[in-house]
N, C-alpha and C. Protein backbone atom coordinates (compact mmCIF):
# COMPACT_ATOMS: atom_id res chain seq x y z
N UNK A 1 0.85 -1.18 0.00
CA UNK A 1 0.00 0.00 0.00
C UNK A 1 0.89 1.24 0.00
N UNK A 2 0.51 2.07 -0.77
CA UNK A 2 1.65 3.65 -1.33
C UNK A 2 1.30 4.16 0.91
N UNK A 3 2.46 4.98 0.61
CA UNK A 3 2.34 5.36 2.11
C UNK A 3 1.52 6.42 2.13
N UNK A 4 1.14 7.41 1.32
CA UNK A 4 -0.06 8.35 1.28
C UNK A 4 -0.96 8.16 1.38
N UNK A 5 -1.49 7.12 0.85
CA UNK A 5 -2.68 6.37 0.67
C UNK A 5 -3.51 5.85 2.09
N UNK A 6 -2.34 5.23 2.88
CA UNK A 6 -3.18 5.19 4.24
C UNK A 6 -2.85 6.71 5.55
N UNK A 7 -1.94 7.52 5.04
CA UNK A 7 -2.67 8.62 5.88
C UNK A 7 -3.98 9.35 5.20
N UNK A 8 -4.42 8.98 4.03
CA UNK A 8 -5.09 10.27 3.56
C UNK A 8 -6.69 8.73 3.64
N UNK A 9 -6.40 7.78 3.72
CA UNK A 9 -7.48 6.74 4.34
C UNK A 9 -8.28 7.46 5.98
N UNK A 10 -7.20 7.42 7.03
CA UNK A 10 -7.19 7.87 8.62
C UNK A 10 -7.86 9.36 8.63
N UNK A 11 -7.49 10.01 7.03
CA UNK A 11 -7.81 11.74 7.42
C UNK A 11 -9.78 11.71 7.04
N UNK A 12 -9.79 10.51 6.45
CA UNK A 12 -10.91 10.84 5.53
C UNK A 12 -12.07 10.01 6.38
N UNK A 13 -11.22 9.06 7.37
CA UNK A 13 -11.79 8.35 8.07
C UNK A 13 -12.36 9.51 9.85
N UNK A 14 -10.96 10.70 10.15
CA UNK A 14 -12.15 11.33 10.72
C UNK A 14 -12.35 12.33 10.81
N UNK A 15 -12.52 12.71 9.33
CA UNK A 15 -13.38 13.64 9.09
C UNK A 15 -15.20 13.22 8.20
N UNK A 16 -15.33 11.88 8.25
CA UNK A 16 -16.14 11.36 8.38
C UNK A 16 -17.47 12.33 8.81
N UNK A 17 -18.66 12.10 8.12
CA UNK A 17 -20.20 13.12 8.92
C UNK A 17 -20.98 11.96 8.86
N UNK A 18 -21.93 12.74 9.97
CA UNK A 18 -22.92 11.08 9.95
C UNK A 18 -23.36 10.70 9.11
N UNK A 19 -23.79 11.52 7.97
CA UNK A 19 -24.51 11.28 6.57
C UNK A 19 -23.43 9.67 6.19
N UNK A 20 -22.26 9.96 6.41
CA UNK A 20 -21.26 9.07 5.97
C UNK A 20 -21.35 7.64 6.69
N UNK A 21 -21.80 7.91 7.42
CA UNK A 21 -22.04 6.12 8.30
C UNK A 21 -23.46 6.25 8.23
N UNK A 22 -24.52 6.95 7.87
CA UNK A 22 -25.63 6.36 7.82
C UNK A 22 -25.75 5.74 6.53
N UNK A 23 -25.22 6.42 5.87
CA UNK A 23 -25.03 5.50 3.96
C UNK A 23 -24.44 4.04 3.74
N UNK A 24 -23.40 4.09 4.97
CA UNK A 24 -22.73 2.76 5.50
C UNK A 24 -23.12 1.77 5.52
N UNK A 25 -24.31 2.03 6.54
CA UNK A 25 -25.18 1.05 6.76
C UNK A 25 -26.04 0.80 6.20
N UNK A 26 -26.87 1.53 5.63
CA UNK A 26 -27.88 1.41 4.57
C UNK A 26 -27.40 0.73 3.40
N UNK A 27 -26.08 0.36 3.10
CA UNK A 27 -25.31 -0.31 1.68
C UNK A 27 -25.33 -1.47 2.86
N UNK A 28 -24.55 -1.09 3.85
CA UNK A 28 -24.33 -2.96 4.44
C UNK A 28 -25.98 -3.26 4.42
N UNK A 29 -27.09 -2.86 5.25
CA UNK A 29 -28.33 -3.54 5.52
C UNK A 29 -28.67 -4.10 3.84
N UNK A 30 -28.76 -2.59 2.90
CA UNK A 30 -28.69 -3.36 1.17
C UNK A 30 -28.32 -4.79 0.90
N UNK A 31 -27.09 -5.00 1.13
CA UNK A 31 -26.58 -6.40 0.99
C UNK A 31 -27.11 -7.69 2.17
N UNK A 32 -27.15 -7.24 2.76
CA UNK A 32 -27.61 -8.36 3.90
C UNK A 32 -29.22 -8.96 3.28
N UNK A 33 -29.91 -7.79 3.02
CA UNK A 33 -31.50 -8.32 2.72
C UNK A 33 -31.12 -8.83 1.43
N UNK A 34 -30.28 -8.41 0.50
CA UNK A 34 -29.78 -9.25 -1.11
C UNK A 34 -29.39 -10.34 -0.91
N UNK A 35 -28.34 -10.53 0.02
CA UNK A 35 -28.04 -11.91 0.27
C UNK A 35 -28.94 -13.02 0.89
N UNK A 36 -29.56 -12.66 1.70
CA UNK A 36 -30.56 -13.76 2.46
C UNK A 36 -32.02 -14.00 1.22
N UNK A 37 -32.08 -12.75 0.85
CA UNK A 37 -33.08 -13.27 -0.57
C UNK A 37 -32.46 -13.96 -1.53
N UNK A 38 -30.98 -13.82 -1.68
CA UNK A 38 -30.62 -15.05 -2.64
C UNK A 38 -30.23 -16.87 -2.21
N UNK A 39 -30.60 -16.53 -0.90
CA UNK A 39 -30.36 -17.57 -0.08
C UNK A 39 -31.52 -18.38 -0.16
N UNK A 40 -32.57 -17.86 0.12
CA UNK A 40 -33.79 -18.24 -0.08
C UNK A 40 -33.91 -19.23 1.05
N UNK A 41 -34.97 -19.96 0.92
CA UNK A 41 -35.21 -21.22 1.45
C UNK A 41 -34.39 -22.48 1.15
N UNK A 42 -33.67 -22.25 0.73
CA UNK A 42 -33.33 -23.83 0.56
C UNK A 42 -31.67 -23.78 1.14
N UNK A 43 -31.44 -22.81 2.08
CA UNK A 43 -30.18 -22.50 2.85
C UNK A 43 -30.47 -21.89 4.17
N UNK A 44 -30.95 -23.14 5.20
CA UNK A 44 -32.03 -22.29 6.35
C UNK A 44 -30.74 -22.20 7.19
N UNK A 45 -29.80 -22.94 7.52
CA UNK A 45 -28.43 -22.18 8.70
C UNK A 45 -28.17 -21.42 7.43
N UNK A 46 -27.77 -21.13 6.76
CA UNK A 46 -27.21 -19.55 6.24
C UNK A 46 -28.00 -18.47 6.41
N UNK A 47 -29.41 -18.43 5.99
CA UNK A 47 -30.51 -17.93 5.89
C UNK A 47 -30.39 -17.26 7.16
N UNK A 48 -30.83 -18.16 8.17
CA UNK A 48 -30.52 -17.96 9.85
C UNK A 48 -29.44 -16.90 10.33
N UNK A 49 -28.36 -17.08 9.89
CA UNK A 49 -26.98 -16.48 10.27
C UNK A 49 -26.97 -15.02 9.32
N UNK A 50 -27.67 -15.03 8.39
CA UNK A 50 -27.54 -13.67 7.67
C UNK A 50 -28.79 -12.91 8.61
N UNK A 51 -29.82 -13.28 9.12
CA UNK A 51 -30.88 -12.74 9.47
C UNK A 51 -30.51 -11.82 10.88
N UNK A 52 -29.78 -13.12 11.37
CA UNK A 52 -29.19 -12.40 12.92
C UNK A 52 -28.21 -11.43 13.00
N UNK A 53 -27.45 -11.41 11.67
CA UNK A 53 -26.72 -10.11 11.25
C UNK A 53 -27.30 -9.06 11.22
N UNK A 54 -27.98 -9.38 10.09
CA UNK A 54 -29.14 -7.93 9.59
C UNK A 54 -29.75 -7.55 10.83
N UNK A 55 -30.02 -8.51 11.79
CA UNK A 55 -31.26 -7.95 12.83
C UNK A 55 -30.86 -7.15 13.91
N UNK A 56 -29.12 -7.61 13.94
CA UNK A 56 -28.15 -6.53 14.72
C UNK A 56 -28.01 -5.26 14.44
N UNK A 57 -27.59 -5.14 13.00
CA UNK A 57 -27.46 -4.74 12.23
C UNK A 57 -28.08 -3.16 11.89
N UNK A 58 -29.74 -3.65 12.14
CA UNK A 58 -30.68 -3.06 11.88
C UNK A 58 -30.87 -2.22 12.88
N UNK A 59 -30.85 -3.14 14.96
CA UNK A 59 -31.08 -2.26 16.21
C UNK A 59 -30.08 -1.32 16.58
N UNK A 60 -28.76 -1.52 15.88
CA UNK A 60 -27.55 -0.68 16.65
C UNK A 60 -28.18 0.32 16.17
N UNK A 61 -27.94 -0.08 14.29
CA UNK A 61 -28.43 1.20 13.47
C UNK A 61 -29.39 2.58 13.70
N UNK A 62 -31.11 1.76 14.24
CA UNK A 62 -31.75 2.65 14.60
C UNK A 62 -31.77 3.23 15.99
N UNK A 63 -30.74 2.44 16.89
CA UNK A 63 -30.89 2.68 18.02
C UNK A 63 -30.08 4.25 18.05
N UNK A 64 -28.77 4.01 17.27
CA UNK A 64 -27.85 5.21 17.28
C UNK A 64 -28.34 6.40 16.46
N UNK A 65 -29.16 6.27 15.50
CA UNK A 65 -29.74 7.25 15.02
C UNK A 65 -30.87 7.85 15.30
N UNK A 66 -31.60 7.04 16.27
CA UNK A 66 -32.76 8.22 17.13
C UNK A 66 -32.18 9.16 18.21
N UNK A 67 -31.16 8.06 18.94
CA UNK A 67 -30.19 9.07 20.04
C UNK A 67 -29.62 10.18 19.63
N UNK A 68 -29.03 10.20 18.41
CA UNK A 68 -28.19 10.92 18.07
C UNK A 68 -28.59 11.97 17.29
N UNK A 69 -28.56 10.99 16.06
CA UNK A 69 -29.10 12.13 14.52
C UNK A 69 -30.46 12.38 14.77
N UNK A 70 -31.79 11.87 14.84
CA UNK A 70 -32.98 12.41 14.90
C UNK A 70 -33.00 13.29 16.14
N UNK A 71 -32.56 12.68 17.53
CA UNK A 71 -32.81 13.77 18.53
C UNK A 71 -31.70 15.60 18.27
N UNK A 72 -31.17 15.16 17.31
CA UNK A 72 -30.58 16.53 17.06
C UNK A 72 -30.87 17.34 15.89
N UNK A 73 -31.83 16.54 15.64
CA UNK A 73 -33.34 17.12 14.41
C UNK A 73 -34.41 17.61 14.59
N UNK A 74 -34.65 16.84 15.68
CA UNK A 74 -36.16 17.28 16.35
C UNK A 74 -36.80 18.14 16.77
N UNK A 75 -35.98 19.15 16.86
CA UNK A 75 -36.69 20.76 17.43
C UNK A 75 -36.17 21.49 16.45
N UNK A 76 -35.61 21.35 15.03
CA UNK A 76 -35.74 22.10 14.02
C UNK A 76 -37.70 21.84 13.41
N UNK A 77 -37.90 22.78 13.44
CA UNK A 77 -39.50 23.20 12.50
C UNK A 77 -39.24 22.42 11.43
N UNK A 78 -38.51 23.03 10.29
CA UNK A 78 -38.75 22.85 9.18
C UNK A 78 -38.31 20.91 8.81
N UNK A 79 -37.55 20.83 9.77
CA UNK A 79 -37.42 19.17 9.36
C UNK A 79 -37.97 18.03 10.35
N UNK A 80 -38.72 18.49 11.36
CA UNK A 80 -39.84 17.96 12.54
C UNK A 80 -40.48 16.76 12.13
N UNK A 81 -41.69 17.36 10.60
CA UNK A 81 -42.73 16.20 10.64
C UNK A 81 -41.41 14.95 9.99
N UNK A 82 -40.69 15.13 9.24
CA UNK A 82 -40.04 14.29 8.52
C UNK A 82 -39.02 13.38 9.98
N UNK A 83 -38.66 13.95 10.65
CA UNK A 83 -37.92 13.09 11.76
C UNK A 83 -38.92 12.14 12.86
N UNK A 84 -40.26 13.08 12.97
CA UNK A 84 -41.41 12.50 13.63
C UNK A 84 -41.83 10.95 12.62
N UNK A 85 -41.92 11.02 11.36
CA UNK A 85 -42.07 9.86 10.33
C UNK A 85 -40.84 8.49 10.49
N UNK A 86 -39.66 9.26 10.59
CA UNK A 86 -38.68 8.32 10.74
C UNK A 86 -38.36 7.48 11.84
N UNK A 87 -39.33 8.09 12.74
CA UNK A 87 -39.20 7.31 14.11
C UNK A 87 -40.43 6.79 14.13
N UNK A 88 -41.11 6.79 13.52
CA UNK A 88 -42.65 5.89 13.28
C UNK A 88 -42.01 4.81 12.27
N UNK A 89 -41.41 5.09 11.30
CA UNK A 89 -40.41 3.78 10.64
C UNK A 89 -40.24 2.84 11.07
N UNK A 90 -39.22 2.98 12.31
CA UNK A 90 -38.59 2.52 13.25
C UNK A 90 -39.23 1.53 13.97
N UNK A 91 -40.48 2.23 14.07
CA UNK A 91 -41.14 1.49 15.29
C UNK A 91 -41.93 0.58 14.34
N UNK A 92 -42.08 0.61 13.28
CA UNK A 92 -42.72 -0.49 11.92
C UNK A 92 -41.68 -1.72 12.04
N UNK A 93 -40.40 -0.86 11.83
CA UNK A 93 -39.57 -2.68 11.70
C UNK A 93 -39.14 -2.97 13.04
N UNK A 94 -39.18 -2.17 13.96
CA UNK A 94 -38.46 -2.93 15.16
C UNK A 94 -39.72 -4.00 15.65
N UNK A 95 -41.03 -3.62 14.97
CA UNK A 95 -41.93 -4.29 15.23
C UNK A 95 -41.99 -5.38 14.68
N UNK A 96 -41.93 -5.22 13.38
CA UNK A 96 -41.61 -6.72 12.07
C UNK A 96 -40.47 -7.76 12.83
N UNK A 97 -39.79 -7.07 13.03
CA UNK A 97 -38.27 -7.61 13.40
C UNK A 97 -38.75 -8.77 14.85
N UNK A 98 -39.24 -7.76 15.80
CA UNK A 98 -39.84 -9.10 16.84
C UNK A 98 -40.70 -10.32 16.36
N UNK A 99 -41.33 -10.09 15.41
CA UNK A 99 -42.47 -11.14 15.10
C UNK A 99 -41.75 -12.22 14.34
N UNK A 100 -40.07 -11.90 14.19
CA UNK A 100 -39.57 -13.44 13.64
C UNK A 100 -39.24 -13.97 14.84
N UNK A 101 -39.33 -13.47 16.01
CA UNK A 101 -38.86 -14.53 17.44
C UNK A 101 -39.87 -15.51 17.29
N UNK A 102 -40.95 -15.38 16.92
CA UNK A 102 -42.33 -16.64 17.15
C UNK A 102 -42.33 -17.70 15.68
N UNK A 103 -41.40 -16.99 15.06
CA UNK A 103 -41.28 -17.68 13.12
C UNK A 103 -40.32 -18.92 13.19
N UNK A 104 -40.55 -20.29 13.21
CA UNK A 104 -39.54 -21.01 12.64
C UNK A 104 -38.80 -20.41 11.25
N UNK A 105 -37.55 -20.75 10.54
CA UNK A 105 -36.89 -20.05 9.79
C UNK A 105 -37.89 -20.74 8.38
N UNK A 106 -37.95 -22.03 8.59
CA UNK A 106 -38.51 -23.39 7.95
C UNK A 106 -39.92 -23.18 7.66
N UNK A 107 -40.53 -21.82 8.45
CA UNK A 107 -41.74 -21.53 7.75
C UNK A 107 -42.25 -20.99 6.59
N UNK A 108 -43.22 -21.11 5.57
CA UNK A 108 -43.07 -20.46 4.47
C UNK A 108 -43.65 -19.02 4.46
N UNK A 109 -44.19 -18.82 5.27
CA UNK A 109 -44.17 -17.11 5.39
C UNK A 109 -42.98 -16.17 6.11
N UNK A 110 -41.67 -16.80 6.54
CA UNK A 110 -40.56 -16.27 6.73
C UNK A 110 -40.05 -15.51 6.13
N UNK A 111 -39.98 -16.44 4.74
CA UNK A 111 -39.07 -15.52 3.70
C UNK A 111 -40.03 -14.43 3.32
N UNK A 112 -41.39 -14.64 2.73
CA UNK A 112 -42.33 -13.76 2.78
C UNK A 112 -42.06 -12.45 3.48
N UNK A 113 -42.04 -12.83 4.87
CA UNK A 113 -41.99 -11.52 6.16
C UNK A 113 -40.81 -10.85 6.04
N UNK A 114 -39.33 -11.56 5.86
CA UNK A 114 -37.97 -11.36 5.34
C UNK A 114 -38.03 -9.96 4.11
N UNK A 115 -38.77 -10.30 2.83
CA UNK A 115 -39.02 -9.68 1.86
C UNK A 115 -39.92 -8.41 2.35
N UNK A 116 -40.59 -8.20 3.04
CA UNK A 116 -41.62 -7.23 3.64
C UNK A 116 -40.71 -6.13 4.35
N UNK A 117 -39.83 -6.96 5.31
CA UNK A 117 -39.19 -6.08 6.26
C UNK A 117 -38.26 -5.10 5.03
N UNK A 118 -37.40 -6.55 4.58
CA UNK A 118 -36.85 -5.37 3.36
C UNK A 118 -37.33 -4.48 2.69
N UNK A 119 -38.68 -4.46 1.84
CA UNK A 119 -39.00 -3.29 1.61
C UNK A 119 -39.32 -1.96 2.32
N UNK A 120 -40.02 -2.31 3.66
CA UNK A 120 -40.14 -1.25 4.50
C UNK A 120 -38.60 -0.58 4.58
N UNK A 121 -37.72 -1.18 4.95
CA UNK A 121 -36.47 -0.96 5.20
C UNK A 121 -35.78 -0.21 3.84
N UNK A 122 -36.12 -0.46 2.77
CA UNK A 122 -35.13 0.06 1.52
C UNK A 122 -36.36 1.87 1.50
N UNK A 123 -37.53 1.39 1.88
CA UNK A 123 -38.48 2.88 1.47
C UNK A 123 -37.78 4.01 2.69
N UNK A 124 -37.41 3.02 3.60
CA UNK A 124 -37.21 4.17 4.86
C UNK A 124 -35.63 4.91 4.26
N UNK A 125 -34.57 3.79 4.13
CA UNK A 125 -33.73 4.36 3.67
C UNK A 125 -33.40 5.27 2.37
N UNK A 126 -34.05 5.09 1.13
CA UNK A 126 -34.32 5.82 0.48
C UNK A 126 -34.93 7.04 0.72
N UNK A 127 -36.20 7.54 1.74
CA UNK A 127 -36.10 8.17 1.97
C UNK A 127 -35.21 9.28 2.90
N UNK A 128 -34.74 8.76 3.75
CA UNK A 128 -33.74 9.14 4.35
C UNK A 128 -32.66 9.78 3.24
N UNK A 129 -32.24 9.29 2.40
CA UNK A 129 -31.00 10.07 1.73
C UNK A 129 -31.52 10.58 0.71
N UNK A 130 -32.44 10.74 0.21
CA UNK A 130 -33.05 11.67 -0.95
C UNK A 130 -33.48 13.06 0.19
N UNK A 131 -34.34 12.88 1.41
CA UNK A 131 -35.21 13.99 1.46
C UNK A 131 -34.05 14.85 3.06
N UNK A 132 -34.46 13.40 4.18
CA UNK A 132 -34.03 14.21 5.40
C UNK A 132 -32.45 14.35 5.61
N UNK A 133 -31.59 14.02 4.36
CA UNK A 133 -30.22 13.71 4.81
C UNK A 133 -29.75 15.69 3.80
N UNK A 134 -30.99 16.01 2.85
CA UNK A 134 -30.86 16.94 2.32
C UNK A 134 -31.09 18.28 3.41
N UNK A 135 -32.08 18.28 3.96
CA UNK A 135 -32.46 19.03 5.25
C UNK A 135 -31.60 18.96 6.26
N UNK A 136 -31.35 17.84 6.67
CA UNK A 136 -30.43 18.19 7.83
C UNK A 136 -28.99 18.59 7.79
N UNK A 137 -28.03 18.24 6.38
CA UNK A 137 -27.11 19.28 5.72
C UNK A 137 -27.00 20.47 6.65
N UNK A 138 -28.77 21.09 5.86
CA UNK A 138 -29.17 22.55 6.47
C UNK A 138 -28.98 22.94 7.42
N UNK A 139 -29.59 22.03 8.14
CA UNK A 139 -29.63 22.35 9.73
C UNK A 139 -28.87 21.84 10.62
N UNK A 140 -27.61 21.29 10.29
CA UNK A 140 -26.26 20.78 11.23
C UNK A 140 -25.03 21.48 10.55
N UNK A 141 -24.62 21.73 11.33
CA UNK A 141 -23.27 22.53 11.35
C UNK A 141 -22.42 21.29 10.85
N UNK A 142 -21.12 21.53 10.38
CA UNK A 142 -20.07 20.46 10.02
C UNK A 142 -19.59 19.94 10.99
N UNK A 143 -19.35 20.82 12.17
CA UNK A 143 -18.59 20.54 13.49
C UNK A 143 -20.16 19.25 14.46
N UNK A 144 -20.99 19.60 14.10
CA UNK A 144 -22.64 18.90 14.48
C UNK A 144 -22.23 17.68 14.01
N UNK A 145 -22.14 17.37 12.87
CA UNK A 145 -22.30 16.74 11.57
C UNK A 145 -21.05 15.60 12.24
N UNK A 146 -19.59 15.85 12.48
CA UNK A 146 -18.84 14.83 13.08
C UNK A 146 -18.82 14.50 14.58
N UNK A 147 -19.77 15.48 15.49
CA UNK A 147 -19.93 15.36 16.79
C UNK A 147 -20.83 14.17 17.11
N UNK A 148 -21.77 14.38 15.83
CA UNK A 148 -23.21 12.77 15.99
C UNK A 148 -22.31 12.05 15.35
N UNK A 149 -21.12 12.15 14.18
CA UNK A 149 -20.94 10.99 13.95
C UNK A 149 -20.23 9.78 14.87
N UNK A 150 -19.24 10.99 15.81
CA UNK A 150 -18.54 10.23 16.78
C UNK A 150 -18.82 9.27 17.71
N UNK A 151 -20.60 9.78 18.37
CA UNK A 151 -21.72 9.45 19.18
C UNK A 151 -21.96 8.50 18.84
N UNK A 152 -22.29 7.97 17.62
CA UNK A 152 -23.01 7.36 16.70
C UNK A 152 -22.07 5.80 16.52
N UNK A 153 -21.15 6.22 16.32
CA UNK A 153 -19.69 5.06 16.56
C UNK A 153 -20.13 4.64 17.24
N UNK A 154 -19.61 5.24 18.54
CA UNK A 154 -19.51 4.95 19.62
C UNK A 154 -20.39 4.25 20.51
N UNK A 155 -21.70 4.50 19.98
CA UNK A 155 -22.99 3.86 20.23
C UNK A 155 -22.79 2.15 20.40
N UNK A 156 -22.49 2.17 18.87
CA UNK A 156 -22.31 1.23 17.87
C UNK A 156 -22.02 0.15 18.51
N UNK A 157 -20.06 0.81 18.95
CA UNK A 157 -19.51 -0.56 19.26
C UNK A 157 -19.75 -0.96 20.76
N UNK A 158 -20.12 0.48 21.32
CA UNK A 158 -20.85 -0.34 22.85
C UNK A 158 -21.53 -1.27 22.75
N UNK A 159 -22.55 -1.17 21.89
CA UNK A 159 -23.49 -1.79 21.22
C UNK A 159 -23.79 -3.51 20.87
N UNK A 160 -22.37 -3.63 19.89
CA UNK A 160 -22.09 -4.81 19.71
C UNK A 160 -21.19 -5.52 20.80
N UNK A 161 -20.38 -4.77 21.80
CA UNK A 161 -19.75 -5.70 22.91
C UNK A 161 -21.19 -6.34 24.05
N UNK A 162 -21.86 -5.42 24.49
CA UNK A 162 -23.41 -5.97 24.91
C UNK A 162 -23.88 -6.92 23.99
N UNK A 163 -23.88 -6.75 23.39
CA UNK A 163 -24.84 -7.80 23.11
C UNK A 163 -23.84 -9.14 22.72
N UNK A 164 -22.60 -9.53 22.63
CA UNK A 164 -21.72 -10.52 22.44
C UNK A 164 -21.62 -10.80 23.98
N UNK A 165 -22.30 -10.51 24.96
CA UNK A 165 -22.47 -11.50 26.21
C UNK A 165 -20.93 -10.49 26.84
N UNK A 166 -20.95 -9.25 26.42
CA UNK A 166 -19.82 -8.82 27.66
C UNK A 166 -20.51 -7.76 28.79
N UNK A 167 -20.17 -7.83 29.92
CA UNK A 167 -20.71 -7.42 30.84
C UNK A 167 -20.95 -5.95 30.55
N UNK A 168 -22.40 -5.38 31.47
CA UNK A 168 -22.76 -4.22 30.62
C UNK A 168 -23.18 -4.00 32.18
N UNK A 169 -22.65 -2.70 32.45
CA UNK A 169 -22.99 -1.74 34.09
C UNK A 169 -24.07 -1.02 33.82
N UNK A 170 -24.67 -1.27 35.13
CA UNK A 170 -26.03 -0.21 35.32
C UNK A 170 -26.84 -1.21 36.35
């Protein structure tokens, strides 16, 4: 690797805005719902193991972006009803998302429900970077803009050590 190449990787890495890790994830969640639909039924431990990704995947995701990015949206006027919608989203798939705890994988309305969540999930994200990622530009400062993104990390990987069974205070 040229030696420029990985300082100007580290510079770009933090100067990073949240717009930049919410796109992140929205390409990783992209692929995760592509892959388990090409998996289909007839690959139920793969199927399985991509699902529990995505489903991680999906709670860090919205968990760090209501804390962070929407609650630092929310008392702007002009971008209100649109952050008020995105957290009604939220509460659509975190809802979908529980109702595979009661789903054998082996059922045939799985993949069905699988395909559902994804679409809810590709409309939310699409909207998100066409409408509220244009607005909130507006209304976050640059210095805003890497302060949620840092939060937002940080969320993240708390995030994933909890839930890998490491001890969590409180």
């Amino acid at each position: 690797m040229p030696t420029g190449q990985k300082s100007s990787e580290s510079q770009s890495r933090a100067e990073m805005t949240i717009f930049d890790l919410l796109k992140q994830d929205h390409e990783k969640a992209r692929y995760l719902f592509d892959k388990a639909e090409k998996a289909g039924k007839k690959e139920i431990s793969s199927l399985q193991k991509l699902f529990s990704q995505l489903e991680e995947e999906l709670e860090l995701h919205m968990e760090g972006e209501e804390r962070f990015f929407y609650s630092a949206l929310e008392q702007n006027e002009e971008i209100r009803d649109k952050v008020l919608q995105a957290f009604e989203e939220h509460q659509v798939a975190k809802a979908m998302l529980g109702t595979f705890q009661s789903l054998a994988v082996d059922d045939e309305r799985w993949v069905a429900k699988l395909k559902v969540l994804g679409e809810i999930v590709e409309h939310h994200m699409q909207e998100e970077e066409k409408e509220v990622f244009k607005m909130a530009r507006k209304a976050l400062g640059k210095e805003q803009q890497h302060e949620i993104a840092l939060a937002f990390q940080r969320s993240k990987r708390e995030g994933r050590k909890s839930s890998r069974g490491a001890p969590v205070e409180g």
